[in-house]
C-alpha atoms as a PDB file:
ATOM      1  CA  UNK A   1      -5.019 -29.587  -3.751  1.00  0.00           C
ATOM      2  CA  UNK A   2      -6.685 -27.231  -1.241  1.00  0.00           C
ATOM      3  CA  UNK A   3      -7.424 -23.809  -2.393  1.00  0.00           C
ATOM      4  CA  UNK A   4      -4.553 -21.531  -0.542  1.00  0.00           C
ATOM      5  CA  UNK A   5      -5.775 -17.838   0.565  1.00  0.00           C
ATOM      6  CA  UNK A   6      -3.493 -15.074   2.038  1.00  0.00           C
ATOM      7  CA  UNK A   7      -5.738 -12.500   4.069  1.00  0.00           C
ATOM      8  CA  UNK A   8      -4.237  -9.199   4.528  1.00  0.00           C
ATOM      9  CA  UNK A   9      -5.605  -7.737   7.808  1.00  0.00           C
ATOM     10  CA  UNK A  10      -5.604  -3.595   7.704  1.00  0.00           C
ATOM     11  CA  UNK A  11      -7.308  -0.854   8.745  1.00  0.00           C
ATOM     12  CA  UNK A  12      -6.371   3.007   8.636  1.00  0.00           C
ATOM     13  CA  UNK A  13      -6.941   3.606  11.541  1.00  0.00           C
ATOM     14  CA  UNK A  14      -4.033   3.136  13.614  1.00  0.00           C
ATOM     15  CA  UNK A  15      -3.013   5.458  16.935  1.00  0.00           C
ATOM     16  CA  UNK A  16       0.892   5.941  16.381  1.00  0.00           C
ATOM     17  CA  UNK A  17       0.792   5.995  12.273  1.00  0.00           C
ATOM     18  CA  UNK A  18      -2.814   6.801  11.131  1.00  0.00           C
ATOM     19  CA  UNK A  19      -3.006   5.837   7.605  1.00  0.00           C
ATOM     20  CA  UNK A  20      -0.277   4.187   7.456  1.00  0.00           C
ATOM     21  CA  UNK A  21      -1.502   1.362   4.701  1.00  0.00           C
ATOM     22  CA  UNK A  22      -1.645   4.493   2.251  1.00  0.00           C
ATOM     23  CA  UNK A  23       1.926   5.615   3.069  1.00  0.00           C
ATOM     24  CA  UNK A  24       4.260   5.358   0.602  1.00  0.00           C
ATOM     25  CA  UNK A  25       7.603   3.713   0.997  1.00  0.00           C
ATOM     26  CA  UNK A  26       9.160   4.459  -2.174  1.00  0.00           C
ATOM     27  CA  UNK A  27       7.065   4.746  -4.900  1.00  0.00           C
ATOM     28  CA  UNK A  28       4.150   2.096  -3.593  1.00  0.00           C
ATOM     29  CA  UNK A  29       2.124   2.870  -0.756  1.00  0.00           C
ATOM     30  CA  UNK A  30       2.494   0.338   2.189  1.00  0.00           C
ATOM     31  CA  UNK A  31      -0.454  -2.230   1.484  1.00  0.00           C
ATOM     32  CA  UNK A  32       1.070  -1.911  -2.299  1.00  0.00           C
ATOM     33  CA  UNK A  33       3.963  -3.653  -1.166  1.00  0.00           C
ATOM     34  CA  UNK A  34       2.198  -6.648   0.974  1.00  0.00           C
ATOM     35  CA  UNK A  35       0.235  -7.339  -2.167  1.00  0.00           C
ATOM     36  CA  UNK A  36       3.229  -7.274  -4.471  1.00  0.00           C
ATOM     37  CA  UNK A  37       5.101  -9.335  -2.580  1.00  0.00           C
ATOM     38  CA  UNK A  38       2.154 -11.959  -2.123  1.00  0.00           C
ATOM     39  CA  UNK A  39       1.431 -12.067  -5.731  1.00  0.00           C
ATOM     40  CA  UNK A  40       5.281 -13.404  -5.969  1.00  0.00           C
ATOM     41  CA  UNK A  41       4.272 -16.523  -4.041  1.00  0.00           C
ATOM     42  CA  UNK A  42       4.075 -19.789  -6.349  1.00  0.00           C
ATOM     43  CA  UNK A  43       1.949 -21.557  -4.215  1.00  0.00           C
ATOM     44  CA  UNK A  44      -0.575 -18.860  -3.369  1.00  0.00           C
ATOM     45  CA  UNK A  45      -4.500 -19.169  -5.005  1.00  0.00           C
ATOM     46  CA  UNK A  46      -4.795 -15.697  -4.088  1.00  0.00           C
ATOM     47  CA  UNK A  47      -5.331 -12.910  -1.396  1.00  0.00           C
ATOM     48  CA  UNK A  48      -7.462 -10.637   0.390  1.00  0.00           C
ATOM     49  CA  UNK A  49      -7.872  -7.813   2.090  1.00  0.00           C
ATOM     50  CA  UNK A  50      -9.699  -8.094   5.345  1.00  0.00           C
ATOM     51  CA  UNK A  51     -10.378  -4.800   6.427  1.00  0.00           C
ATOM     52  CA  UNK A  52     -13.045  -3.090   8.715  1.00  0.00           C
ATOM     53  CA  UNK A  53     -16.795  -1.222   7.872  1.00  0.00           C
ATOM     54  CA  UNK A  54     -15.396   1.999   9.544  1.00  0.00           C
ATOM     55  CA  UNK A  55     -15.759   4.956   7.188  1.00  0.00           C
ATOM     56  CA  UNK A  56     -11.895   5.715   7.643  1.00  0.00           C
ATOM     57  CA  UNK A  57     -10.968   2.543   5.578  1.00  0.00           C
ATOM     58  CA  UNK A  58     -13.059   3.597   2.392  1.00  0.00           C
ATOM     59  CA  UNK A  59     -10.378   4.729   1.019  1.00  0.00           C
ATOM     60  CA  UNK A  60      -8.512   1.286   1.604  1.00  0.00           C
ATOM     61  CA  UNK A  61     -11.219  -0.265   0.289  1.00  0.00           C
ATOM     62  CA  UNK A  62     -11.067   2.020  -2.864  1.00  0.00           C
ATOM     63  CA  UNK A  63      -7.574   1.378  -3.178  1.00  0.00           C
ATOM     64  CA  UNK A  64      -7.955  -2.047  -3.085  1.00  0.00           C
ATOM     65  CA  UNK A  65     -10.602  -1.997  -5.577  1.00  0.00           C
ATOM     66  CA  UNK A  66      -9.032   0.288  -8.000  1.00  0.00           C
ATOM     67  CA  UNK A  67      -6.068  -3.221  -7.780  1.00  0.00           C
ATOM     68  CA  UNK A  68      -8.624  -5.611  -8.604  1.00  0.00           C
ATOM     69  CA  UNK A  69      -7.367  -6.721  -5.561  1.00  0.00           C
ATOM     70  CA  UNK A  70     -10.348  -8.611  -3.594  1.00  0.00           C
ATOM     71  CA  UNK A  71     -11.121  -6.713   0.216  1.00  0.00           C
ATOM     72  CA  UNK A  72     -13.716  -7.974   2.472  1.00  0.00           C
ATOM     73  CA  UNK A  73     -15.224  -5.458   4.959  1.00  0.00           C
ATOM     74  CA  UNK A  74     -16.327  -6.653   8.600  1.00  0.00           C
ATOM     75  CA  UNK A  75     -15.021  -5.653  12.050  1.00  0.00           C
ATOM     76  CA  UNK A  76     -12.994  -3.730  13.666  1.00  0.00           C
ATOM     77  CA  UNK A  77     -13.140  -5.366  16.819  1.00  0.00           C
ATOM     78  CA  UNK A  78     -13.675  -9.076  16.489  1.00  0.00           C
ATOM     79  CA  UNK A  79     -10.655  -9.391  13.925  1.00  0.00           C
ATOM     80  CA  UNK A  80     -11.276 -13.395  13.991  1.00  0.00           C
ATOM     81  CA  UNK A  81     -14.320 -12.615  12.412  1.00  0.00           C
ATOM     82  CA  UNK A  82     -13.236 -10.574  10.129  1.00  0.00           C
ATOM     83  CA  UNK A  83     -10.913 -12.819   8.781  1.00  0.00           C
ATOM     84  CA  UNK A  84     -13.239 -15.889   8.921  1.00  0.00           C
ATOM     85  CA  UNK A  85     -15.637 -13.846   6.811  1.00  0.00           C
ATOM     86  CA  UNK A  86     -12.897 -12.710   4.460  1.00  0.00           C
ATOM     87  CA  UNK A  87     -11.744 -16.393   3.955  1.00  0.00           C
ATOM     88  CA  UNK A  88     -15.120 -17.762   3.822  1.00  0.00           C
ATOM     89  CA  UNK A  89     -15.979 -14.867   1.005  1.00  0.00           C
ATOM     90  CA  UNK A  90     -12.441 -16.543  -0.708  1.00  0.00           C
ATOM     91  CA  UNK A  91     -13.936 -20.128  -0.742  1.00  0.00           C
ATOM     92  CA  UNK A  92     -10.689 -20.906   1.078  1.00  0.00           C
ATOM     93  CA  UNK A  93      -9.337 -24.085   2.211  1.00  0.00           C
ATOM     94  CA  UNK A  94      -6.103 -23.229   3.914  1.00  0.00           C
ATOM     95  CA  UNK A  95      -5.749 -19.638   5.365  1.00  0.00           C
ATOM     96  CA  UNK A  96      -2.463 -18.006   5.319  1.00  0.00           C
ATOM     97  CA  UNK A  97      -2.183 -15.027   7.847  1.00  0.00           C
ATOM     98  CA  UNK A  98      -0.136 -11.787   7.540  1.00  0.00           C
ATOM     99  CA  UNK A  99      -0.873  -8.262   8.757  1.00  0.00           C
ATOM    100  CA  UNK A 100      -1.157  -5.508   6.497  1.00  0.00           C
ATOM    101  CA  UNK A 101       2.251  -3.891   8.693  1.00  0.00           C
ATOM    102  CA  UNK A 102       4.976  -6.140   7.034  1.00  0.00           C
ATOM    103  CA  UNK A 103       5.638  -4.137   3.770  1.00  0.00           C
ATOM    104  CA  UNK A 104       8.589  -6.340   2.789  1.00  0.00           C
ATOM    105  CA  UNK A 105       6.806  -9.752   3.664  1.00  0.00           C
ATOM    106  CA  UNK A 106       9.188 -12.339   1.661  1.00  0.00           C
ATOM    107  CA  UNK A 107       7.759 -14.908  -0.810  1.00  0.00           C
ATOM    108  CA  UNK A 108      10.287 -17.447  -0.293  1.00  0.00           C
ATOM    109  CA  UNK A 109       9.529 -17.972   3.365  1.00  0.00           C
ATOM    110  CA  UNK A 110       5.247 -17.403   2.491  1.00  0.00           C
ATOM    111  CA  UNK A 111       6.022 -20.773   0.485  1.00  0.00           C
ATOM    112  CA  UNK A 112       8.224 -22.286   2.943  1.00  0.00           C
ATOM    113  CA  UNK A 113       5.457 -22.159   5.212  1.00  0.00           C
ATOM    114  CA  UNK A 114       2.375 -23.647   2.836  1.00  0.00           C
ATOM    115  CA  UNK A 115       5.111 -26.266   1.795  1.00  0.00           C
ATOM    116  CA  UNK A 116       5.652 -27.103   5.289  1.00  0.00           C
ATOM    117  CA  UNK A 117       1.979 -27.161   6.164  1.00  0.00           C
ATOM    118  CA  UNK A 118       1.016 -29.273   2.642  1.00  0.00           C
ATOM    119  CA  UNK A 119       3.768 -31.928   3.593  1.00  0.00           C
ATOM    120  CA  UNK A 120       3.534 -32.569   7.280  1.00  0.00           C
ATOM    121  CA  UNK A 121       0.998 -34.068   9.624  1.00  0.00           C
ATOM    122  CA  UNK A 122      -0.093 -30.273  11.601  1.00  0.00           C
ATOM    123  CA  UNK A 123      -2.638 -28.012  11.993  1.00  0.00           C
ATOM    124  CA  UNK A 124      -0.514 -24.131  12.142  1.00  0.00           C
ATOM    125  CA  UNK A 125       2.587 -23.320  10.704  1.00  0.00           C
ATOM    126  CA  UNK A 126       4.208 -20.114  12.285  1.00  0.00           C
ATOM    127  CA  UNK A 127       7.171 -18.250  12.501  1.00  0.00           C
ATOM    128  CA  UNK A 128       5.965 -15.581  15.061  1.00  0.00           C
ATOM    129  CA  UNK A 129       5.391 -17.563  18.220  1.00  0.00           C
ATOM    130  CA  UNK A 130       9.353 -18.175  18.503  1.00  0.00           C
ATOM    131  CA  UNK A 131      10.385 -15.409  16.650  1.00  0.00           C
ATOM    132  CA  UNK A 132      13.836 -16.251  14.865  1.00  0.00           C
ATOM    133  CA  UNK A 133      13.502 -14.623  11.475  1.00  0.00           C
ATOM    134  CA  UNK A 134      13.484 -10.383  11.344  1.00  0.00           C
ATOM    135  CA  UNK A 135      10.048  -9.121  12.702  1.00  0.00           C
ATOM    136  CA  UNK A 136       7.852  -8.413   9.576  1.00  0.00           C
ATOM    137  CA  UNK A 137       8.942 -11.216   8.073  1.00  0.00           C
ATOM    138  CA  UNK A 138       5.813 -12.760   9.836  1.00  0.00           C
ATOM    139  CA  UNK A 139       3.401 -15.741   8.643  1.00  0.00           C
ATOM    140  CA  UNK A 140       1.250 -18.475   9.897  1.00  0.00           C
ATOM    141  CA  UNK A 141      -0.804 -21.345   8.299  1.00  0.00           C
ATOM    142  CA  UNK A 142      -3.565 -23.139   9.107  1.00  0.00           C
ATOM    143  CA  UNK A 143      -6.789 -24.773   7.720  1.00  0.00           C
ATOM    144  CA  UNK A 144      -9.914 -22.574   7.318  1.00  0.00           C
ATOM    145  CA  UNK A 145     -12.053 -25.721   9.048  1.00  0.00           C
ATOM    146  CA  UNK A 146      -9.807 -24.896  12.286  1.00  0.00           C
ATOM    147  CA  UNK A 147      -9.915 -21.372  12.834  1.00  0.00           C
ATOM    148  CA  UNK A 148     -14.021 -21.261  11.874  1.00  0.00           C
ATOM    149  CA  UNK A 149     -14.377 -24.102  14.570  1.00  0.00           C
ATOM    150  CA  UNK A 150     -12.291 -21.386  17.110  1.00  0.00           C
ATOM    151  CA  UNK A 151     -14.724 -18.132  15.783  1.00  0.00           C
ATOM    152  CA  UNK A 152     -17.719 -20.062  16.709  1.00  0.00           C
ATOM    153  CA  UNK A 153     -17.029 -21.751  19.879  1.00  0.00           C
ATOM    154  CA  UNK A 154     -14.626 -18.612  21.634  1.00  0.00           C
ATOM    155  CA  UNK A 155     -15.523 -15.954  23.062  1.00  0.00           C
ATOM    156  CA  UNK A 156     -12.154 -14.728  25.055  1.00  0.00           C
ATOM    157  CA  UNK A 157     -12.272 -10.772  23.821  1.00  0.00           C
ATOM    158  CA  UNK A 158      -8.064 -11.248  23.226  1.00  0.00           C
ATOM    159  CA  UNK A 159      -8.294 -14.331  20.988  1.00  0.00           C
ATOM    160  CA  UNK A 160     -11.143 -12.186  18.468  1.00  0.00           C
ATOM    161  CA  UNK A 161      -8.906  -9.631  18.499  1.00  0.00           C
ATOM    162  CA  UNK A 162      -5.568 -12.176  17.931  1.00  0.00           C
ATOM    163  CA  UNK A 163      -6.607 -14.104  15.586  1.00  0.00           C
ATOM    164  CA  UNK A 164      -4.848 -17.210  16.181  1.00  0.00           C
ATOM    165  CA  UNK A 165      -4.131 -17.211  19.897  1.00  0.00           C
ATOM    166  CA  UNK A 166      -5.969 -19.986  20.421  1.00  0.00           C
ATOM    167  CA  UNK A 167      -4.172 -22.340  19.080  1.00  0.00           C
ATOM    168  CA  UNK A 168      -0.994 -21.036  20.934  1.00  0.00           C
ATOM    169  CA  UNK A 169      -3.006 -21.421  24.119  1.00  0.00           C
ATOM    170  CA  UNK A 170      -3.939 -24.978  23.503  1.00  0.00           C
ATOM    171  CA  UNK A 171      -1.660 -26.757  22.639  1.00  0.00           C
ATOM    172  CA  UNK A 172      -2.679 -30.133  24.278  1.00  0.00           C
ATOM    173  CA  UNK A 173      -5.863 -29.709  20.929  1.00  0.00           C
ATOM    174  CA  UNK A 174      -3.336 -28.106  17.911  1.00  0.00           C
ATOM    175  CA  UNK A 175       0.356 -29.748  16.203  1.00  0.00           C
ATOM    176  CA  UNK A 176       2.187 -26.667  15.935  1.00  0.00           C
ATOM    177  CA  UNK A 177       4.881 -26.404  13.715  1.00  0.00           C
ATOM    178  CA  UNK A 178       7.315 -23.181  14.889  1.00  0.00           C
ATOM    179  CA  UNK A 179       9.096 -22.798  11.370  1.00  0.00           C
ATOM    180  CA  UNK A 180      12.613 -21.523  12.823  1.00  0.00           C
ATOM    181  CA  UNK A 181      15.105 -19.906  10.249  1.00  0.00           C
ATOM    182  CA  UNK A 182      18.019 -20.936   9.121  1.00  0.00           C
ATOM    183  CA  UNK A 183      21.222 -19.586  10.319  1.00  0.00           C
ATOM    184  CA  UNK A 184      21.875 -17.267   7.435  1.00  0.00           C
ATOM    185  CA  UNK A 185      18.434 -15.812   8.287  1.00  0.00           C
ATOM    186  CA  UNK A 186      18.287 -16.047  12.064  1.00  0.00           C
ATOM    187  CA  UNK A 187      17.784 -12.513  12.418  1.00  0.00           C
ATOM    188  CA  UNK A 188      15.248 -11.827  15.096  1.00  0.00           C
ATOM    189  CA  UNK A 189      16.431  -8.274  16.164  1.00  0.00           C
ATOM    190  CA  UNK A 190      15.768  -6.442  13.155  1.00  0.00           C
ATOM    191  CA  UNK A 191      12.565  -4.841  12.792  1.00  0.00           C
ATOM    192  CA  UNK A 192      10.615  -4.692   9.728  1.00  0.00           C
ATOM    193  CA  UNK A 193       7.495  -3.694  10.961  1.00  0.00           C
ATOM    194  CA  UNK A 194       5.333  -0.455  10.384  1.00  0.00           C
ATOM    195  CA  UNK A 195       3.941   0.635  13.713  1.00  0.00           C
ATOM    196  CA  UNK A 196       6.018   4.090  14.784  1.00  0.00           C
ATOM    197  CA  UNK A 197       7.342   6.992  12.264  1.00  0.00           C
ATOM    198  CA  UNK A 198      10.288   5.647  13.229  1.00  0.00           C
ATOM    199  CA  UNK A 199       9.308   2.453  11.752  1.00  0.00           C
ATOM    200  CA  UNK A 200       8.351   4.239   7.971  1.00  0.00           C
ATOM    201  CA  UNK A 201      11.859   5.959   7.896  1.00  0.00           C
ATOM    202  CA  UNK A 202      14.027   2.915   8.126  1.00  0.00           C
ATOM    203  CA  UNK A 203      11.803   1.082   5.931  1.00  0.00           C
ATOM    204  CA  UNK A 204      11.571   4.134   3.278  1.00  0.00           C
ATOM    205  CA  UNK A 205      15.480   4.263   3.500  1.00  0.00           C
ATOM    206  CA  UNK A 206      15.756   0.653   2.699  1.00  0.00           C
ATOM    207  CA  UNK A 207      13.801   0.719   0.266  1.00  0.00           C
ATOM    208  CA  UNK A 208      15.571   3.849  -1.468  1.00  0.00           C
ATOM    209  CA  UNK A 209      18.001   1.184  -1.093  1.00  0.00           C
ATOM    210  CA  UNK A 210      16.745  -1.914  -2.280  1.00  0.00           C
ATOM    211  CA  UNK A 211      14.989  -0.960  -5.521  1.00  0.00           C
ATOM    212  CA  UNK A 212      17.664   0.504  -7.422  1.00  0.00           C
ATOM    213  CA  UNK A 213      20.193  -2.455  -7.038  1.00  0.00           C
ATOM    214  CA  UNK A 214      17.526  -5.343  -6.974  1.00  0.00           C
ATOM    215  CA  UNK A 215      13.847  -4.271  -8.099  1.00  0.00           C
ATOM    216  CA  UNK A 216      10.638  -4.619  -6.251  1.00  0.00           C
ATOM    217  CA  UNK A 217      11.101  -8.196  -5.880  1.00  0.00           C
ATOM    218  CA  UNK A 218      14.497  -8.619  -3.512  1.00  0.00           C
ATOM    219  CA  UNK A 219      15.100 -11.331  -1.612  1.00  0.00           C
ATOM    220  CA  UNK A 220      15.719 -11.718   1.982  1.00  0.00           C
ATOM    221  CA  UNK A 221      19.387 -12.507   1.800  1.00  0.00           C
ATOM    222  CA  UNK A 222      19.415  -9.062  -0.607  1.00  0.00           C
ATOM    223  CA  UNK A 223      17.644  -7.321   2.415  1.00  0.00           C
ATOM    224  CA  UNK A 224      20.270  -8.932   4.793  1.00  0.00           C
ATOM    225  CA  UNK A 225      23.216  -8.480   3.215  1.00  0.00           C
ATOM    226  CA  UNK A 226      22.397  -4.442   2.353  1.00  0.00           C
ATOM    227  CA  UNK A 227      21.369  -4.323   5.726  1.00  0.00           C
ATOM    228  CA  UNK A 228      24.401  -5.741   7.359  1.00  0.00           C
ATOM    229  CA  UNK A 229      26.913  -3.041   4.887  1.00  0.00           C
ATOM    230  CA  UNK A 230      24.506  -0.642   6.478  1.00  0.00           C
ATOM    231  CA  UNK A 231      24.073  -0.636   9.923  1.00  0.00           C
ATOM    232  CA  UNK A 232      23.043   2.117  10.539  1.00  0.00           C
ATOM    233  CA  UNK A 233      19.668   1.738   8.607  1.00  0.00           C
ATOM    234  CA  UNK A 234      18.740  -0.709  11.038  1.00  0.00           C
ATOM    235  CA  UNK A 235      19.722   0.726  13.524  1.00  0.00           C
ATOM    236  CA  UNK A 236      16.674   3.768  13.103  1.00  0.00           C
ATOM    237  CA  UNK A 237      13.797   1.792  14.519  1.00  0.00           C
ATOM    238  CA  UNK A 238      15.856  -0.390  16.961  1.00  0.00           C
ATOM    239  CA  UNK A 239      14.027   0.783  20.250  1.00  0.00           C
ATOM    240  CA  UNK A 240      11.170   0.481  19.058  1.00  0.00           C
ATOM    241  CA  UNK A 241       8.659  -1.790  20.788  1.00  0.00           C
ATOM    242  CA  UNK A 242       6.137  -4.659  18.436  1.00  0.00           C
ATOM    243  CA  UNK A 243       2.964  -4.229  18.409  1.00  0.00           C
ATOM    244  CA  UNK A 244      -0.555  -6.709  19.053  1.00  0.00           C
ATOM    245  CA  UNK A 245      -2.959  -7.988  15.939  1.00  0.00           C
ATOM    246  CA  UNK A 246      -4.663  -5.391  14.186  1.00  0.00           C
END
């Protein structure tokens, strides 16, 4: 079996929410919550965080540490880099990308996509190119082999800062699999994402609604369904906009 990474990409330093990986939304702080849900995954080997040298993401790094969490430091700019390096400092064999934004990131679909990619003749997995579950619910999949192949051959400044635009823009070279959602979770228009302050108060108040009924570890159709009695949650961060790799 080939050994399965998640990198975490994250930095601190972010223009509409600085700090925001070290903002609580309940009682974890937002990065808490990416690596909680993670560790939920069954078919996971483990994770990293692939954060940046920059002074302002010591205390990321500390954090991480202070986890036993593993964080590999590169940067800021040339993200594919950073998250070659990271994987290649993970021994990895198959990456599987998420941003350190998507506090709620669900296990269930994580596994979905490693299943898909383990059992099918392809080179990426994704659910964000043809977005059909909630934003934030993000992943994608693809070897480690591939995407080192892409960091040493390209040099396009957008597809070192987006990590796997490449393959999007080739597709004549790449088998992509868009992993669309089922009905019950074709939910494209809600926003899970933390970009905007408007972002951390929906998510906060979700949370505050979440944990009490169902724990740390709710499911997406928990999320849905509160969601749906509550409209109004949702409704907080509705205009606002998504937002590039980090």
């Amino acid at each position: 079996m080939p050994r399965i990474i998640a990198s975490i990409e994250a930095r601190m330093g972010s223009s509409r929410l600085p700090a925001k990986m070290l903002t609580n939304i309940g009682p974890l702080p937002t990065i808490g919550w990416v690596v909680q849900r993670l560790q939920q995954c069954e078919l996971l080997d483990g994770i990293v965080i692939a954060t940046t040298e920059n002074p302002l993401d010591d205390p990321l790094a500390e954090w991480a540490r202070s986890e036993d969490v593993p964080v590999y430091r590169g940067s800021e700019d040339d993200v594919l880099q950073r998250v070659v390096d990271a994987q290649n400092f993970m021994k990895s064999d198959l990456v599987v990308e998420v941003t350190g934004d998507t506090p709620f990131v669900d296990p269930i679909i994580v596994d979905l996509a490693i299943r898909t990619m383990l059992n099918n003749q392809v080179d990426v997995v994704s659910t964000t190119w043809k977005q059909s579950f909630p934003m934030g619910l993000d992943v994608q999949v693809f070897s480690f082999e591939n995407i080192q192949k892409i960091a040493l051959s390209c040099n396009d400044p957008a597809v070192r800062e987006h990590v796997s635009l490449f393959f999007y823009e080739h597709p004549e070279q790449y088998n992509i699999y868009h992993l669309i959602a089922p009905s019950q979770w074709h939910r494209p228009e809600i926003r899970l994402l933390l970009d905007y302050p408007k972002d951390l108060e929906m998510l906060r108040k979700l949370a505050n609604l979440l944990i009490p009924k169902y724990g740390f570890s709710f499911s997406i159709d928990q999320l849905l369904f509160e969601l749906t009695q509550n409209p109004k949650i949702q409704s907080l961060n509705s205009g606002c906009e998504e937002r590039g790799a980090r």
